[in-house]
Every structure is written in C-alpha cells, then in structure tokens.
Protein backbone atom coordinates (compact mmCIF):
# COMPACT_ATOMS: atom_id res chain seq x y z
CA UNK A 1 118.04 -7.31 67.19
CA UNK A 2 118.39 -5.71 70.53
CA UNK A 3 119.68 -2.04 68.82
CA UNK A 4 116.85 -2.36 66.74
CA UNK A 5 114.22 -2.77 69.52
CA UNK A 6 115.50 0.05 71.44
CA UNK A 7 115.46 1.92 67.67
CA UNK A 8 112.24 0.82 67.59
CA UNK A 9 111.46 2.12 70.81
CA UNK A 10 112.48 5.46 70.49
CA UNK A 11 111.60 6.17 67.42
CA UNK A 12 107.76 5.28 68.98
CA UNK A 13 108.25 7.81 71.46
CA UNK A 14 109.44 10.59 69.12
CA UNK A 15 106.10 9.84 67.25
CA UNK A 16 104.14 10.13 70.38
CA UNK A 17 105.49 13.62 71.32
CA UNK A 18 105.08 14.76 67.93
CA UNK A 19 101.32 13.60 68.02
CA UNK A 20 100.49 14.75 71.81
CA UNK A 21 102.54 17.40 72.47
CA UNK A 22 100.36 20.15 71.28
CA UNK A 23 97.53 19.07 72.77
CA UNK A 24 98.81 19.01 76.11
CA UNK A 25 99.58 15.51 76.73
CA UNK A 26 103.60 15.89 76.45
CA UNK A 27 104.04 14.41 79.80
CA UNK A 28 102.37 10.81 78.73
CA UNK A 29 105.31 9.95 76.32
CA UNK A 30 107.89 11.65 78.38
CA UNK A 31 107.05 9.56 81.32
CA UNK A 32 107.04 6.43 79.16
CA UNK A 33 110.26 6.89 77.74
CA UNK A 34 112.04 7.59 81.33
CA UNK A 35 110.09 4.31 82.39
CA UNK A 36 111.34 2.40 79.59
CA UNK A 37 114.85 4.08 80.29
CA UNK A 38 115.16 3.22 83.62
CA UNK A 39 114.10 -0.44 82.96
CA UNK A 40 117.04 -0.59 80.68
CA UNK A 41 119.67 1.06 82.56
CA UNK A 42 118.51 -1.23 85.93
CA UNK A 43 119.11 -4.53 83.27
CA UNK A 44 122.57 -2.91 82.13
CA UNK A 45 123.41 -2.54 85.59
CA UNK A 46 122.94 -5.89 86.95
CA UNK A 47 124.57 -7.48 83.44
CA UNK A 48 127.39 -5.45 84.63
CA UNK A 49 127.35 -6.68 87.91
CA UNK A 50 127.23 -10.37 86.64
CA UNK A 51 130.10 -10.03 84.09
CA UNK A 52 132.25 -8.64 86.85
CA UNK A 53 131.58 -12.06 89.30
C-alpha cells in the first residue's frame, strides 16, 4: 500500500507538470514534489534511527 501511495504520488506530480508547465507555473509542482520528498526522506531517516536503537 505504501509503494502504491508514493506511485500515486508521483504519478500526480508528473500530471501536474505536464498540465502547468507551459503556462509558466512549472515551479508549483516542482516545489510540491521536493516538499513531499523531503517529508519522506525526514520519516525514512528517523525509522532508521529507531531500527538501529
């Protein structure tokens, strides 16, 4: 379930691009997928950190 969220996820943000890039609002998704990214690599970090205790 979780591979298919973050399938999900992207595939959202391809769309996005797709749809605003041309009219100049490429940054909008871009920005939302490095938010979403970082989110997910701070949770993987700290799972990490856990496992290893």
């Amino acid at each position: 379930m979780k591979w298919l969220f973050h399938l999900g996820s992207i595939t959202f943000f391809l769309v996005l691009v797709y749809f605003l890039y041309n009219r100049g609002l490429g940054a909008i998704p871009f920005s939302l997928a490095a938010l979403y990214f970082g989110v997910m690599s701070i949770s993987e970090y700290r799972r990490m950190k856990k496992e290893k205790r």
